[in-house]
N, C-alpha and C. Protein backbone atom coordinates (compact mmCIF):
# COMPACT_ATOMS: atom_id res chain seq x y z
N UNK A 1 -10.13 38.64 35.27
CA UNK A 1 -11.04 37.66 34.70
C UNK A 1 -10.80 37.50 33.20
N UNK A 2 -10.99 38.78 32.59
CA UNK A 2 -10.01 38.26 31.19
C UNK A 2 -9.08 38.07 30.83
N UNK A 3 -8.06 38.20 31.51
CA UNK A 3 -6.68 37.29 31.33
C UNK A 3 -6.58 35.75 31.32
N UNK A 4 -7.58 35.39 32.08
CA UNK A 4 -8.03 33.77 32.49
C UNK A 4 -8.42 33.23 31.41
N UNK A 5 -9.65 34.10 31.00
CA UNK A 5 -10.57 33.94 29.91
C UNK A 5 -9.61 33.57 28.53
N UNK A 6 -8.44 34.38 28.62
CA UNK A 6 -7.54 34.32 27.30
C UNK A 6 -6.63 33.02 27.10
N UNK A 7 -6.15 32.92 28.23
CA UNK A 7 -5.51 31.42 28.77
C UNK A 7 -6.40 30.54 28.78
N UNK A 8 -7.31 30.35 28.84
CA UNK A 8 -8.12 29.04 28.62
C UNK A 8 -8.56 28.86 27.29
N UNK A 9 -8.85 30.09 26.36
CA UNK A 9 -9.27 29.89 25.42
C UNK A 9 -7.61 29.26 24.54
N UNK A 10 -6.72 29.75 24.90
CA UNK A 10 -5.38 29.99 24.11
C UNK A 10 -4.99 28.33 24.13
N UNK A 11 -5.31 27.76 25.54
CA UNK A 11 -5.10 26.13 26.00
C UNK A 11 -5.99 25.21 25.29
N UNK A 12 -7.33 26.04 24.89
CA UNK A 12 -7.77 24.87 24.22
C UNK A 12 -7.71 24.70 22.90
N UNK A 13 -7.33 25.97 22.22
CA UNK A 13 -6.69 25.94 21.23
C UNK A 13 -5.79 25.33 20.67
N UNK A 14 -4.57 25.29 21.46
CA UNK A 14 -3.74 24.16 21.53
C UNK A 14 -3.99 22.70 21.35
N UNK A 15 -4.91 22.49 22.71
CA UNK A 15 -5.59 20.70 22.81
C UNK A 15 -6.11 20.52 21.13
N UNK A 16 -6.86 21.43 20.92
CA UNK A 16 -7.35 20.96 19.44
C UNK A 16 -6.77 20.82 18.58
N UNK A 17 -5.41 21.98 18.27
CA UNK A 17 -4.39 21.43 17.13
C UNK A 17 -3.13 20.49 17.30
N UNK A 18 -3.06 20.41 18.46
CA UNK A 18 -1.63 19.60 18.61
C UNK A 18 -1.88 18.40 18.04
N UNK A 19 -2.72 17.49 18.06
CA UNK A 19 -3.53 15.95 17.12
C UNK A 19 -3.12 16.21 15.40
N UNK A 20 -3.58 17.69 15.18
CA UNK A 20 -3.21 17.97 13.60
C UNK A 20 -1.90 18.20 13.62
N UNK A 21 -1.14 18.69 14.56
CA UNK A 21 0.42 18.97 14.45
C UNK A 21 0.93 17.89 14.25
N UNK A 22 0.68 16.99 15.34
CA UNK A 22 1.36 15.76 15.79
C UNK A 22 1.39 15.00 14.33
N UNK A 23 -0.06 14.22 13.43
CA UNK A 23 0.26 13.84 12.53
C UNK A 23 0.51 14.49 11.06
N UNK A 24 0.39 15.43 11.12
CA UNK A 24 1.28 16.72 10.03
C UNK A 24 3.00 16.23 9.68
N UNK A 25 3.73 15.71 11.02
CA UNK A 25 5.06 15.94 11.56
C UNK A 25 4.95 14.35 11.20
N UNK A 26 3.97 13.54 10.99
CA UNK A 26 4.43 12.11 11.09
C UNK A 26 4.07 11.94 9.67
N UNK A 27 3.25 12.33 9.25
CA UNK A 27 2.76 12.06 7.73
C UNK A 27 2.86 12.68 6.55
N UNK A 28 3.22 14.12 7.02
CA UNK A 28 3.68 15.06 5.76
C UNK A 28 2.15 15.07 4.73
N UNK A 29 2.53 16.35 4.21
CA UNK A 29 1.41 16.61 3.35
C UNK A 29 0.95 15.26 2.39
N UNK A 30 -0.32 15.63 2.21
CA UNK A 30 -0.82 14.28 1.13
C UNK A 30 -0.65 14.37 -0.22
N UNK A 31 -0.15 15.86 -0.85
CA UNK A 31 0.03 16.17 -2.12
C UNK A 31 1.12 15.40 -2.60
N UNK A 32 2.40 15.17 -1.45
CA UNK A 32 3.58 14.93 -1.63
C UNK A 32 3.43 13.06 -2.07
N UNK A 33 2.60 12.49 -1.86
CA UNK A 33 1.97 10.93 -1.82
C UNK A 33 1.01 10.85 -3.22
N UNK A 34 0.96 11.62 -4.12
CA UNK A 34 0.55 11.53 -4.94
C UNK A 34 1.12 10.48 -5.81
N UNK A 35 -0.17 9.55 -6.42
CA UNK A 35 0.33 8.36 -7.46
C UNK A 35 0.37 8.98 -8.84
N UNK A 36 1.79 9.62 -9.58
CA UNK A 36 1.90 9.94 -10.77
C UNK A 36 2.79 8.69 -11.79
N UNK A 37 2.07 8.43 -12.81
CA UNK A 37 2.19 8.01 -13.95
C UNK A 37 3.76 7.84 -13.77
N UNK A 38 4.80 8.46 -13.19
CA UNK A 38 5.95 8.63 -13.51
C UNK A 38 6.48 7.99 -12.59
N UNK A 39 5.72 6.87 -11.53
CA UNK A 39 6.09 6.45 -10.13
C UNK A 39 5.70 5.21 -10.05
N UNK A 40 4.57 5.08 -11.08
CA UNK A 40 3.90 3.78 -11.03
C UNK A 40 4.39 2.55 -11.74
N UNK A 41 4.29 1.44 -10.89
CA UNK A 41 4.72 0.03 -11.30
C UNK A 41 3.92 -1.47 -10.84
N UNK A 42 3.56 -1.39 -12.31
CA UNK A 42 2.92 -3.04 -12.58
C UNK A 42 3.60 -3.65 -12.84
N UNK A 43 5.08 -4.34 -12.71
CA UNK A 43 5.33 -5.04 -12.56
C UNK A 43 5.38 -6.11 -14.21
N UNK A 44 5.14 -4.78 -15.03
CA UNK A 44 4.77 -5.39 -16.70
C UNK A 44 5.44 -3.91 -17.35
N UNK A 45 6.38 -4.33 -18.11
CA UNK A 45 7.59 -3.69 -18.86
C UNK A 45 7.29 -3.68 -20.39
N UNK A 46 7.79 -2.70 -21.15
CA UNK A 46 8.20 -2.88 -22.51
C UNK A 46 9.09 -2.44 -22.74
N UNK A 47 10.32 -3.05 -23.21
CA UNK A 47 11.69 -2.60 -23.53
C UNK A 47 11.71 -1.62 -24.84
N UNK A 48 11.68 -0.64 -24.70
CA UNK A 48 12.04 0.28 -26.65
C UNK A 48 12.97 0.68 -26.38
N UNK A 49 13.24 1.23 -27.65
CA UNK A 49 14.64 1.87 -28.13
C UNK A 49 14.18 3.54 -28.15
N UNK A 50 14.99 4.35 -27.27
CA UNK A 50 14.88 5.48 -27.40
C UNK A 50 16.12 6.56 -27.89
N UNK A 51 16.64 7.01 -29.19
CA UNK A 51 17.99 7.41 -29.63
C UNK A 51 18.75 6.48 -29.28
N UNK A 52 18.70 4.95 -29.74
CA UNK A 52 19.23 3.52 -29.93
C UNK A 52 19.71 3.55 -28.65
N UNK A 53 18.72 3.98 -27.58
CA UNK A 53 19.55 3.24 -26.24
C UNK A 53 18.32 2.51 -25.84
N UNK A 54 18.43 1.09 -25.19
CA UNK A 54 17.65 0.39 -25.46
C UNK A 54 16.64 0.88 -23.62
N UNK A 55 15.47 0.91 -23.46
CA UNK A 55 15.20 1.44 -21.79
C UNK A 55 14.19 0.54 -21.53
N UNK A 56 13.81 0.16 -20.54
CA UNK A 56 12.08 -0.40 -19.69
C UNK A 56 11.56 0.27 -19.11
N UNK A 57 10.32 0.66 -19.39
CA UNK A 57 9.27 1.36 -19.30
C UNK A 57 8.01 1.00 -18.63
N UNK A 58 7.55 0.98 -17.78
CA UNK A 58 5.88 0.44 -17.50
C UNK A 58 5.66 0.32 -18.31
N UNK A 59 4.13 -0.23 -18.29
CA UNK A 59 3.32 -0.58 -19.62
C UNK A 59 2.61 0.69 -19.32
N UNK A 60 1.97 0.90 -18.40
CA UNK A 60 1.27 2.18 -18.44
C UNK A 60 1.94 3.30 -19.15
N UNK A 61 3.48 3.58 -18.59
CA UNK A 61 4.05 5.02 -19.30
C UNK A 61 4.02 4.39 -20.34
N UNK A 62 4.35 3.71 -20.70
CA UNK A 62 4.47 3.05 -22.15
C UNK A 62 2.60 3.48 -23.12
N UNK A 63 1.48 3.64 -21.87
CA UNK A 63 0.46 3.85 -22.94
C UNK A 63 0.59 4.96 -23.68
N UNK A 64 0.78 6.30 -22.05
CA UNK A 64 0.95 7.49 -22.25
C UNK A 64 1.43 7.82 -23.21
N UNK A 65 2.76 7.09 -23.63
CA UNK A 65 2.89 7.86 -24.94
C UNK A 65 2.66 7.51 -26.21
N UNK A 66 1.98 6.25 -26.36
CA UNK A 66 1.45 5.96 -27.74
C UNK A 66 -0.04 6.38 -27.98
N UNK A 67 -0.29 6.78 -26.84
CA UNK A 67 -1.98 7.02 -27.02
C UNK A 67 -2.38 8.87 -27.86
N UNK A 68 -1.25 9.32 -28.07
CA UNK A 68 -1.40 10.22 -28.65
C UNK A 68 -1.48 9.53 -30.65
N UNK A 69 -0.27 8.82 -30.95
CA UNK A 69 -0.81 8.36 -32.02
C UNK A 69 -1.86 7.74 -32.74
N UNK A 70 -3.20 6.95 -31.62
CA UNK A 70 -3.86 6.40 -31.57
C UNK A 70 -5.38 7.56 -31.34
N UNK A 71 -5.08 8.12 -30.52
CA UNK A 71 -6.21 8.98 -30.20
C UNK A 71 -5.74 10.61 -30.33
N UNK A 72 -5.99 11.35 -31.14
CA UNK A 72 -5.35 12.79 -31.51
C UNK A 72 -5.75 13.52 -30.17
N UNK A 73 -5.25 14.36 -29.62
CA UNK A 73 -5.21 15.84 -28.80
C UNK A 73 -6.83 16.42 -29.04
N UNK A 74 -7.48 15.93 -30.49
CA UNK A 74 -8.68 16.34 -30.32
C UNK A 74 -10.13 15.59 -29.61
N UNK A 75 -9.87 14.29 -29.42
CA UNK A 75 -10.81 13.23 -28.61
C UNK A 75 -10.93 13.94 -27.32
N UNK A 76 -11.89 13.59 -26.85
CA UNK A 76 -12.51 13.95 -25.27
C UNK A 76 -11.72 12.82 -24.47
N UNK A 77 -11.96 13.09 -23.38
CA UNK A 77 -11.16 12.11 -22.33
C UNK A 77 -11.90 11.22 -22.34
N UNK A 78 -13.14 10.89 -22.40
CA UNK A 78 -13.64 9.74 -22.27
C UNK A 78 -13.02 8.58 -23.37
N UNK A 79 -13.20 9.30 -24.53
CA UNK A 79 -11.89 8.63 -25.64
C UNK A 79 -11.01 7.93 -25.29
N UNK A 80 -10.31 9.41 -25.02
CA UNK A 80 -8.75 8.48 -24.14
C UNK A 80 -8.46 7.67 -23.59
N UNK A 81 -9.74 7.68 -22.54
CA UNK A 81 -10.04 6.58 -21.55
C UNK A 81 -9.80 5.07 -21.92
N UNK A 82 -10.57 5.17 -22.66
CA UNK A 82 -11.28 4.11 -23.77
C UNK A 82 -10.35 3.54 -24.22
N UNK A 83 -9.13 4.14 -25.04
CA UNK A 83 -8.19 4.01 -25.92
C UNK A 83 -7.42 3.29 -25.22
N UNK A 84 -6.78 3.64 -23.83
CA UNK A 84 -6.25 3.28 -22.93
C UNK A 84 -6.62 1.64 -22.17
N UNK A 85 -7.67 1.25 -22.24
CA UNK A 85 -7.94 0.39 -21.90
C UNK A 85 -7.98 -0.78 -22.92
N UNK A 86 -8.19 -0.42 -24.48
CA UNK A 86 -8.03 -1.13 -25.59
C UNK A 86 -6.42 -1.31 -25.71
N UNK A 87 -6.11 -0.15 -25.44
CA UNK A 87 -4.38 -1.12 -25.53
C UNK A 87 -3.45 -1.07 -24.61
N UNK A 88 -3.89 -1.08 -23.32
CA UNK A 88 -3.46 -2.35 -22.37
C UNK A 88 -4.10 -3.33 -22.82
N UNK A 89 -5.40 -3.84 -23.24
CA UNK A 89 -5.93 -5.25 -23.41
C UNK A 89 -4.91 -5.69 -24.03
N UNK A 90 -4.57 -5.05 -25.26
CA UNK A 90 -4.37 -5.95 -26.58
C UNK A 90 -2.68 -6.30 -25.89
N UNK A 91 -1.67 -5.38 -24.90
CA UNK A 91 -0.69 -5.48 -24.96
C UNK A 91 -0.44 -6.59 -23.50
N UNK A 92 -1.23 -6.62 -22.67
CA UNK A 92 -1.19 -8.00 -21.83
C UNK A 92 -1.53 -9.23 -22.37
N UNK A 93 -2.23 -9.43 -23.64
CA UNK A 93 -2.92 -10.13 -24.31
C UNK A 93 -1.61 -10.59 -24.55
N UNK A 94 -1.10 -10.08 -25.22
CA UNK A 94 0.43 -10.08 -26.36
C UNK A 94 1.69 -10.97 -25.32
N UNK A 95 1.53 -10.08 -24.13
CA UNK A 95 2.60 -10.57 -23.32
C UNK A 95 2.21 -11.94 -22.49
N UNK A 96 1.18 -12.15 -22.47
CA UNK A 96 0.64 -13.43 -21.84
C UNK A 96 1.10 -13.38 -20.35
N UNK A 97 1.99 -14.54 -20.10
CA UNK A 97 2.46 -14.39 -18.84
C UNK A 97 3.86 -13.63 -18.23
N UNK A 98 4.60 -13.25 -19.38
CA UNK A 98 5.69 -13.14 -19.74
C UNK A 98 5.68 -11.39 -18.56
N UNK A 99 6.81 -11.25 -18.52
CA UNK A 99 6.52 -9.49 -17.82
C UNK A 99 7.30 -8.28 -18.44
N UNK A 100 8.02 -8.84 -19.58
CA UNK A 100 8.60 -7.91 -20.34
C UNK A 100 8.52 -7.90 -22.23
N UNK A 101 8.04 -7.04 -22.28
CA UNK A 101 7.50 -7.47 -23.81
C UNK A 101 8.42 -6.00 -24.82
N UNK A 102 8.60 -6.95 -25.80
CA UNK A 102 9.71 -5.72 -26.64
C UNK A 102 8.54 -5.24 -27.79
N UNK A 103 8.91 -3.76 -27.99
CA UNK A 103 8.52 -2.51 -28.56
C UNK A 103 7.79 -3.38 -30.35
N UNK A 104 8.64 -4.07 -30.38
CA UNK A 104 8.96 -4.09 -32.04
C UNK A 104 7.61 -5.24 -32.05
N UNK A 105 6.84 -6.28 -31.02
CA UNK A 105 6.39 -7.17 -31.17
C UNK A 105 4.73 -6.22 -31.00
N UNK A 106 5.13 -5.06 -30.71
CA UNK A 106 3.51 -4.15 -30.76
C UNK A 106 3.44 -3.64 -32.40
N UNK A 107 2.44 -3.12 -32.30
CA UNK A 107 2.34 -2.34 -33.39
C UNK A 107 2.05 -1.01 -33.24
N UNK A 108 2.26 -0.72 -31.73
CA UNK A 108 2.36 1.21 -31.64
C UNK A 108 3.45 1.74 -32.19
N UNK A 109 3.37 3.12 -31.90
CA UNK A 109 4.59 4.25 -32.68
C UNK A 109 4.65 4.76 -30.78
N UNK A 110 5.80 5.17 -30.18
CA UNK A 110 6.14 5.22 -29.00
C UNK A 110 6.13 6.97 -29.47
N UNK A 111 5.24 8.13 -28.72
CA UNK A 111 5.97 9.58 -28.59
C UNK A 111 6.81 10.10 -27.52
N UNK A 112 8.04 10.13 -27.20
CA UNK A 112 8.54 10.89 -26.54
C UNK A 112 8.42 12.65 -26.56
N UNK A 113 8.49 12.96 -25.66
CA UNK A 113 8.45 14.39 -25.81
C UNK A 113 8.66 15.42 -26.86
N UNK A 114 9.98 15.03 -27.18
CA UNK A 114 10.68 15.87 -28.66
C UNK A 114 9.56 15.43 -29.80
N UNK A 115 9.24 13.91 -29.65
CA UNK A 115 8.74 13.59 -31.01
C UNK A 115 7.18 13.91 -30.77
N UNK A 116 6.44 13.99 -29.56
CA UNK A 116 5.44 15.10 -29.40
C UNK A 116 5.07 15.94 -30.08
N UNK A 117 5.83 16.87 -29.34
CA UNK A 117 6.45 18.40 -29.48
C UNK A 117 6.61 18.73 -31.45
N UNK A 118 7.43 17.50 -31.69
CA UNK A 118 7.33 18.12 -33.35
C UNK A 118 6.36 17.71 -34.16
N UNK A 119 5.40 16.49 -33.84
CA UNK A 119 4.07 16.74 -34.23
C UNK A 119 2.55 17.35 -34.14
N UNK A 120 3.09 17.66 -32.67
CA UNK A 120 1.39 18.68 -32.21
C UNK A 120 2.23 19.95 -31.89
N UNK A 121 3.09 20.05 -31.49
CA UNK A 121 3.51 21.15 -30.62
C UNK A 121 3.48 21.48 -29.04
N UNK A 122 4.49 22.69 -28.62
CA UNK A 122 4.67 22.55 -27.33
C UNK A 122 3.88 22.79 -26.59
N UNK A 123 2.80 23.78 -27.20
CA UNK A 123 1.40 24.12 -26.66
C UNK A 123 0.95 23.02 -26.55
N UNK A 124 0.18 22.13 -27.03
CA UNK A 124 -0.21 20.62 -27.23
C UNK A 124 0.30 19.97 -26.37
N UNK A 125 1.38 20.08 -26.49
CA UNK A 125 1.92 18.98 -25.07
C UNK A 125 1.77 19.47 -23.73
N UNK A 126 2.04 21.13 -23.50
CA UNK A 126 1.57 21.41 -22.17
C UNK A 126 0.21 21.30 -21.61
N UNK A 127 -1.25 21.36 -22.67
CA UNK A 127 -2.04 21.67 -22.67
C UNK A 127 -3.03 20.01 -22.62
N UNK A 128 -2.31 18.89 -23.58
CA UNK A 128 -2.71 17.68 -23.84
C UNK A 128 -2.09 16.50 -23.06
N UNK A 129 -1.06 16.40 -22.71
CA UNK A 129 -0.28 15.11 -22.04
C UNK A 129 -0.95 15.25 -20.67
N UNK A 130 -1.51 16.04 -20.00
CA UNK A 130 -1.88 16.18 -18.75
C UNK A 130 -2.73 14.60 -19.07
N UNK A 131 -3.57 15.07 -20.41
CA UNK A 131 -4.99 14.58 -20.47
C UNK A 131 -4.75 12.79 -20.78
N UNK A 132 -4.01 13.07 -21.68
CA UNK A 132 -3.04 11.14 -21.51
C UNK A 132 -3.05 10.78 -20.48
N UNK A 133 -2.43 11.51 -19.82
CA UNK A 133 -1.65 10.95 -18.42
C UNK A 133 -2.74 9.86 -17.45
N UNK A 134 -3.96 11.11 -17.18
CA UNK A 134 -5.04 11.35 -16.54
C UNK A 134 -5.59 9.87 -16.73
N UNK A 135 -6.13 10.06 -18.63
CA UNK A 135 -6.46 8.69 -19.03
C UNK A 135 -6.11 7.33 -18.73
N UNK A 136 -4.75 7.19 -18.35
CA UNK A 136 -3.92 6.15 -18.21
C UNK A 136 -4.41 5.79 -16.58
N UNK A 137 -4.03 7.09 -15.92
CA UNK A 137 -4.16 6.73 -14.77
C UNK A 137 -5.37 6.80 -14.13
N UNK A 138 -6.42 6.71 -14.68
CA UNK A 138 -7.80 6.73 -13.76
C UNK A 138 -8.16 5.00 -14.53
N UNK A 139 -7.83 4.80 -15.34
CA UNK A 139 -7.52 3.13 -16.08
C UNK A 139 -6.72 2.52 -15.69
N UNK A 140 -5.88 2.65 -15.16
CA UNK A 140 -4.76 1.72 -14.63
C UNK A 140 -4.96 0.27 -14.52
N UNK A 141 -4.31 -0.16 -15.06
CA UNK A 141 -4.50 -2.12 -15.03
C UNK A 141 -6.34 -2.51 -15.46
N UNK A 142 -7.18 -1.66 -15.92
CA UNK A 142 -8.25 -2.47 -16.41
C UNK A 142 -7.98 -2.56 -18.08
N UNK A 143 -8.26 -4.03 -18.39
CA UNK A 143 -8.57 -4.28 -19.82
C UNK A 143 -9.81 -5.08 -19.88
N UNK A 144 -10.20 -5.32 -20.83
CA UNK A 144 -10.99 -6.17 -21.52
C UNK A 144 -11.42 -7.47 -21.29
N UNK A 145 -11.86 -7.81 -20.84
CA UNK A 145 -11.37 -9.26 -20.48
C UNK A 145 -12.97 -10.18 -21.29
């Protein structure tokens, strides 16, 4: 009788996970589907010059990294937030209908990493770009209107 008992319990065990197996095997984890800053595309560009090679950028990555010159490592995220949404306004504003807008026609300072790194430091950047990032992307495409 408890051998039965074990097999039935063992079978329905099964019935219940095979549904989670099945789409596990079709869908793959959800971490892996994550929307990062580094993936995302509106379809709205700014061409800069990075060590005179000329690149296109989202506008979003493109906030990420000016929003450190604009808003210091010491603002709260709600700041950031904020900051983030003031200049996407001003930089769709700028581009009108157009979908690629050059560096030189803004009036940001662009930080890349290195140039980060040598004004706040590496601590700062491990500890702060999360918080850019974050900003950018919980804002994504809202401005001002």
């Amino acid at each position: 009788m408890g051998e039965k008992l074990t097999i039935i319990v063992a079978m329905l065990a099964i019935m219940v996970m095979m549904p989670y197996f099945i789409t596990m095997a079709i869908n793959g984890k959800r971490e892996n589907n994550k929307l990062s800053i580094d993936n995302v595309n509106t379809g709205r560009e700014v061409l800069i010059s990075i060590n005179g090679k000329n690149e296109l950028i989202d506008v979003e990555r493109y906030i990420v990294g000016v929003l450190p010159g604009i808003a210091g490592p010491e603002n709260n995220d709600e700041m950031l937030a904020a900051q983030a949404v003031a200049v996407r306004t001003e930089i769709y504003y700028k581009m009108e209908n157009e979908t690629v807008i050059r560096e030189d026609n803004l009036t940001y300072e662009y930080y890349t990493k290195e140039k980060y790194i040598e004004n706040w430091g590496k601590k700062s950047y491990s500890k702060d770009m999360p918080r850019y990032e974050n900003a950018v992307m919980s804002t994504i495409g809202k401005i001002i209107e």
